[in-house]
N, C-alpha and C. Protein backbone atom coordinates (compact mmCIF):
# COMPACT_ATOMS: atom_id res chain seq x y z
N UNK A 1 128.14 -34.55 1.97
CA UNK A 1 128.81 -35.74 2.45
C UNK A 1 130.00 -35.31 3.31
N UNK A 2 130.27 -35.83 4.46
CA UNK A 2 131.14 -35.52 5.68
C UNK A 2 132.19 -36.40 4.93
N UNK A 3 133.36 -36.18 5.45
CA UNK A 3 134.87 -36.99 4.76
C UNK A 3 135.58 -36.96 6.50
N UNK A 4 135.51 -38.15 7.16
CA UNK A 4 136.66 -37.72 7.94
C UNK A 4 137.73 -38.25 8.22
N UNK A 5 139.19 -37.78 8.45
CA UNK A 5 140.09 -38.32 8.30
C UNK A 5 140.65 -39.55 9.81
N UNK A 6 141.35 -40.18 9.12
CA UNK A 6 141.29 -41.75 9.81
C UNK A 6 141.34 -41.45 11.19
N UNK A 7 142.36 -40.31 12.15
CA UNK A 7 141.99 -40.31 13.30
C UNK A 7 140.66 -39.64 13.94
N UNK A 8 139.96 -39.82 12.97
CA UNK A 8 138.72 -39.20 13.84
C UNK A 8 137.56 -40.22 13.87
N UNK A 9 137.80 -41.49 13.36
CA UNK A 9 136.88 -42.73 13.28
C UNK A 9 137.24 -43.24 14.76
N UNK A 10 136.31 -43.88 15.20
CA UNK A 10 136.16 -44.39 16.76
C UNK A 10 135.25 -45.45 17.01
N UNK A 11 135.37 -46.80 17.72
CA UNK A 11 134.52 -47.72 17.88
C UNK A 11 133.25 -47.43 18.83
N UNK A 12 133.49 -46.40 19.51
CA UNK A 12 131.56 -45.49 19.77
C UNK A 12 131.35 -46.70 21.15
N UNK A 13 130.30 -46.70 21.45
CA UNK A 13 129.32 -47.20 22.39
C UNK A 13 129.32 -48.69 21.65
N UNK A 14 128.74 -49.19 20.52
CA UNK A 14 128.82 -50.38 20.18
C UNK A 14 130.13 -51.25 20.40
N UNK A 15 131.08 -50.85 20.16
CA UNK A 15 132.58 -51.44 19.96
C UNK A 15 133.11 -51.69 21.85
N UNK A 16 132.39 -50.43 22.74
CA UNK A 16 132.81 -50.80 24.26
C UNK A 16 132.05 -51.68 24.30
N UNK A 17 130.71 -51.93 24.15
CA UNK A 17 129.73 -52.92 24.41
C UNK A 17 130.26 -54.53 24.29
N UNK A 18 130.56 -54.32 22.86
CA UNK A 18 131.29 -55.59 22.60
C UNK A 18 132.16 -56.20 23.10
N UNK A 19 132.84 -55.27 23.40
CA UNK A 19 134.05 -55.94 24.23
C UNK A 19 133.95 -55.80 25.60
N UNK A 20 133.38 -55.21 26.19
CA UNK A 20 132.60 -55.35 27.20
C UNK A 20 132.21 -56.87 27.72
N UNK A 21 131.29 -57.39 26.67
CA UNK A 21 130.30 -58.21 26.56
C UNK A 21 131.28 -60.15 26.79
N UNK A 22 132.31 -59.61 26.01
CA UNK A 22 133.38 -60.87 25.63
C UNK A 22 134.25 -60.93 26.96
N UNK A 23 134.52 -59.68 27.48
CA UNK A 23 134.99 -60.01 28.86
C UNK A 23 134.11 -60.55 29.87
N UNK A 24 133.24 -60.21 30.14
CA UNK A 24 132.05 -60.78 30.69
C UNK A 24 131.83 -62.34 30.36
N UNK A 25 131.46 -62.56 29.51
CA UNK A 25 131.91 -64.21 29.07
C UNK A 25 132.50 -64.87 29.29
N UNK A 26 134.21 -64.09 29.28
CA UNK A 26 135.66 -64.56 29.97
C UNK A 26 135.71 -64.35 31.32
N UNK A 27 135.37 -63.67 31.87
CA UNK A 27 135.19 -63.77 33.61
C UNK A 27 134.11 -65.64 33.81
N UNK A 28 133.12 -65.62 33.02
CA UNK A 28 132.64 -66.36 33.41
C UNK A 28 132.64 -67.90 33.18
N UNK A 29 133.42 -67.84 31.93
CA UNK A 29 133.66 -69.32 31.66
C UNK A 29 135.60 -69.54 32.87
N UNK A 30 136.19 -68.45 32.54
CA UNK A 30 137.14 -69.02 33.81
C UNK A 30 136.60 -69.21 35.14
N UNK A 31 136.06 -68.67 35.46
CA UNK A 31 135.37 -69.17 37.17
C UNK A 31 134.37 -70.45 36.91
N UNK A 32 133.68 -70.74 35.97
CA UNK A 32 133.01 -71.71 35.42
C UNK A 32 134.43 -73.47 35.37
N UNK A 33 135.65 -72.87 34.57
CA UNK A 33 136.45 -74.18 34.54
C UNK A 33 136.92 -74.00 35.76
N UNK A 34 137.66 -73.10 36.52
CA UNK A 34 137.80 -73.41 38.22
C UNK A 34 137.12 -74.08 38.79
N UNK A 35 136.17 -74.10 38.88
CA UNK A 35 135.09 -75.08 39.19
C UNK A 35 135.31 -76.54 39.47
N UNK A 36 134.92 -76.48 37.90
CA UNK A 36 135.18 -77.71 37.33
C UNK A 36 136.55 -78.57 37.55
N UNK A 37 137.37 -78.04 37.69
CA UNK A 37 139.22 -78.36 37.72
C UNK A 37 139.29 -78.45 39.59
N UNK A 38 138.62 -78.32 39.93
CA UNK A 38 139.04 -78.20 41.55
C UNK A 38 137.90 -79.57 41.85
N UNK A 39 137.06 -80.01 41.18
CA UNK A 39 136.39 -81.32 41.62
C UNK A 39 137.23 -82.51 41.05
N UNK A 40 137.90 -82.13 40.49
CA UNK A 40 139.01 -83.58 39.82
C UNK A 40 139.93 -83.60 41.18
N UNK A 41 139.66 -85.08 40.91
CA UNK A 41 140.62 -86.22 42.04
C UNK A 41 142.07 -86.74 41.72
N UNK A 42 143.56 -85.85 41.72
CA UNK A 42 144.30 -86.46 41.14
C UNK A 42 145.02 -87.21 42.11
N UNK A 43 145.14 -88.62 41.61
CA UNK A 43 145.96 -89.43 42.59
C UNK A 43 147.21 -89.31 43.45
N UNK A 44 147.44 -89.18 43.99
CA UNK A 44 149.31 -89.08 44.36
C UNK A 44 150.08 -89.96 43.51
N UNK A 45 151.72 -90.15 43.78
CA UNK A 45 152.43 -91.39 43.23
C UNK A 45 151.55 -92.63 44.41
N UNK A 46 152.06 -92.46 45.86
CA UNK A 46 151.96 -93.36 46.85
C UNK A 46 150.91 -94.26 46.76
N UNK A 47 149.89 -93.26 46.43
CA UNK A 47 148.22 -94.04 46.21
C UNK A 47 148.71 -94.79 44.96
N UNK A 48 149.09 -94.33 43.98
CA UNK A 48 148.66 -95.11 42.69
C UNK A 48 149.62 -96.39 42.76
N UNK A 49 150.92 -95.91 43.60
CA UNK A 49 151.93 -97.68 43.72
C UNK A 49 150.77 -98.74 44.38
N UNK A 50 149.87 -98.24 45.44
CA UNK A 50 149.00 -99.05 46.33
C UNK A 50 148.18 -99.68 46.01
N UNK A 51 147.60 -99.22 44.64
CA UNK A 51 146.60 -99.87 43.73
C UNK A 51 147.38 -100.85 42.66
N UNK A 52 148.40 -100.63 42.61
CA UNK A 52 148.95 -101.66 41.49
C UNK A 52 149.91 -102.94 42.19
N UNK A 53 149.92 -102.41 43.48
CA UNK A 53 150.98 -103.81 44.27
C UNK A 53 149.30 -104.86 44.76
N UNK A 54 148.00 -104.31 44.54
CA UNK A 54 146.68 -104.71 44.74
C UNK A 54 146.72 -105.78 43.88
């Protein structure tokens, strides 16, 4: 049985993957709500006085 001491444990290939994987996700859901946030219509003040003196 191997014993090794705590600095020699390492998250390996699986652990980059992972986090890898979650950034990848995060690149894509922020360019995903940019998106989304740039098709919203927000009113001005000027417009919205124009609709209520209506």
């Amino acid at each position: 049985m191997t014993v090794l001491a705590a600095g020699d444990v390492s998250p390996g290939l699986l652990g980059f993957v992972v986090v890898a994987l979650i950034g990848f996700a995060l690149y894509i859901l922020i360019k995903s709500m940019n998106k989304q946030m740039s098709k919203i219509q927000v009113p001005h003040e000027g417009e919205a006085d124009d609709k209520k003196a209506e």
